[in-house]
Each structure stands twice: as C-alpha cells, then as structure tokens.
Protein backbone atom coordinates (compact mmCIF):
# COMPACT_ATOMS: atom_id res chain seq x y z
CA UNK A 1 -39.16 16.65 -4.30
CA UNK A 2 -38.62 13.65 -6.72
CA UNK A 3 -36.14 11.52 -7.06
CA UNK A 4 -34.40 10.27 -9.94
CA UNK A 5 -35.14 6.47 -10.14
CA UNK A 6 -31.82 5.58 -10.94
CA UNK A 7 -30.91 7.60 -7.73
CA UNK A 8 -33.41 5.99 -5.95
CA UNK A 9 -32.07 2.47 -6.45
CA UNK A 10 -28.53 3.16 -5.96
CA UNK A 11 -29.65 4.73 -2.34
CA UNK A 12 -31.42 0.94 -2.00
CA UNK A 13 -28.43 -1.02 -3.01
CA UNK A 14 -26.10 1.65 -0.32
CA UNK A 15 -29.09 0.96 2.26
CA UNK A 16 -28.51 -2.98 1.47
CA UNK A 17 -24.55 -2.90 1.92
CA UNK A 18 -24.95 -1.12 5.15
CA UNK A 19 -26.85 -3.33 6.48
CA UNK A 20 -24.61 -6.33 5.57
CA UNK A 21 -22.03 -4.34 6.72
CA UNK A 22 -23.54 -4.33 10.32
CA UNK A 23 -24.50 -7.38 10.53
CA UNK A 24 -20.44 -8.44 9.63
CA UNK A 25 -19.60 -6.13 12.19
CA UNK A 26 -21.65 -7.41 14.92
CA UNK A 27 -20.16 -11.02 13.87
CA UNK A 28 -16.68 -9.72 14.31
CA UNK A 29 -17.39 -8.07 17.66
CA UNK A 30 -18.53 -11.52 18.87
CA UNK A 31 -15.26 -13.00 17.85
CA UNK A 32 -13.91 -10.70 19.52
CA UNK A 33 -15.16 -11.24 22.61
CA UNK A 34 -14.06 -14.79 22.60
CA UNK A 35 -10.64 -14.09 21.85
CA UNK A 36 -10.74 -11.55 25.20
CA UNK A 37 -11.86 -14.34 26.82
CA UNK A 38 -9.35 -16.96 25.64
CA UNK A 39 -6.48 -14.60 25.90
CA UNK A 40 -7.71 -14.05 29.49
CA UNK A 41 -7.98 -17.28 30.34
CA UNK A 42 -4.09 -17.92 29.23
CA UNK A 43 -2.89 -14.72 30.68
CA UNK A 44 -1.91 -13.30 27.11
CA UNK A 45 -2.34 -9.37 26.70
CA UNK A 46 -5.26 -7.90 24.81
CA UNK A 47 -2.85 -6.42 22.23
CA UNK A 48 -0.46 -8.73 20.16
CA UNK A 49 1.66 -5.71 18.45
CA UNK A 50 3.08 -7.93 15.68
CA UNK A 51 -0.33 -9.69 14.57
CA UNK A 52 -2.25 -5.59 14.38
CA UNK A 53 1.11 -4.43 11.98
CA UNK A 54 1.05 -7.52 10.13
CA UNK A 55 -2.69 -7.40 9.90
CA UNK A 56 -2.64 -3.45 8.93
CA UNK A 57 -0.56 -3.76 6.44
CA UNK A 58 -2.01 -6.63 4.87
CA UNK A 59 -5.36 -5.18 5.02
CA UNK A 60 -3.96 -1.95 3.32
CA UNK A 61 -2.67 -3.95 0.61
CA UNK A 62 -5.49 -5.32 -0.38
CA UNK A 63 -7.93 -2.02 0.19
CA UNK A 64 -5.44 -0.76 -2.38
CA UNK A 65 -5.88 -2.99 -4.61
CA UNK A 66 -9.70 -2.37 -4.24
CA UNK A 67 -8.73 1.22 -5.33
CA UNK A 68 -10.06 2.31 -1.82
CA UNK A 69 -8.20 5.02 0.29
CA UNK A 70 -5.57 4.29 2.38
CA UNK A 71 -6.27 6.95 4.74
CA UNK A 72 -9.64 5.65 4.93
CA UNK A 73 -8.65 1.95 5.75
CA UNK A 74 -6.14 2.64 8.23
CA UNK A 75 -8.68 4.85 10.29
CA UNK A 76 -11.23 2.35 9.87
CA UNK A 77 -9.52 -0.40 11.39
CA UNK A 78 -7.80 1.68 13.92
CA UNK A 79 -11.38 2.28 15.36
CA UNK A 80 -12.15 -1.52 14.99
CA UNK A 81 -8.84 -2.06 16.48
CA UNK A 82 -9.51 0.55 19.81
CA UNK A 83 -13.02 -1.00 20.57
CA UNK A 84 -11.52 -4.88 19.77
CA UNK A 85 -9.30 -3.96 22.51
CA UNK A 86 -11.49 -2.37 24.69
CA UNK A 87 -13.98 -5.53 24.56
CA UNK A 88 -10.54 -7.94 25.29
CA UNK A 89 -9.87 -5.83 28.67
C-alpha cells in the first residue's frame, strides 16, 4: 500500500516527538531517583500530598491552556506519579 507523503512525514515528525518524549522521561525518572534518595536520607516520606495537588493542578492549568484534555493529563501524571513513588520507596 502507499502512503500519502504528507502522511508519511507527519508519522516522522510523531516518530521524532516520541522519541524526545522518552528521552525527557528517562531524565525525569533519574531525578527521581535522587529525590528517593535524599528524602531517604532525611527520613521524609516518598509522598509530599500538598506538593502532588499543587503540582496537579498547576499542570492541569497549563495542559488546558495547551487545549489538551484534562482527563488525559490527570491520568498521565497519575501514572508518572505511581512509578515516581514506587522508585522513592
């Protein structure tokens, strides 16, 4: 089957934003880790309840503002959130 060119080089610039978008994940997951590791190293708790609301609701803010979907954001970093969490314990 062929492929529209157009389509074709919208699928490259998707391919190229995933791939940025791992490699800022990966970075975050490393900063991650180091905040476990401070946090256990001063006996603080993995999960700081008012930073993750303050931080969800800023973050929603500005996805809307990016006209993306709510729903969308707020499962997206409640994922990020559960495995940040994970790594801190």
């Amino acid at each position: 089957m062929s492929c529209n060119p157009q389509l074709k080089n919208l699928r490259k610039q998707i391919d190229v934003c995933d791939q940025q978008l791992l490699l800022i994940l990966a970075k975050r997951m490393q900063i991650v880790q180091k905040i476990g590791q401070l946090k256990k190293e001063s006996g603080l708790k993995p999960l700081d309840k008012n930073r993750w609301q303050k931080l969800l609701a800023k973050e929603q803010k500005q996805a809307a503002k990016l006209n993306l979907p709510p729903r969308l954001i707020k499962q997206w970093y409640e994922l990020m959130h559960q495995y940040s969490l994970r790594i801190q314990k």
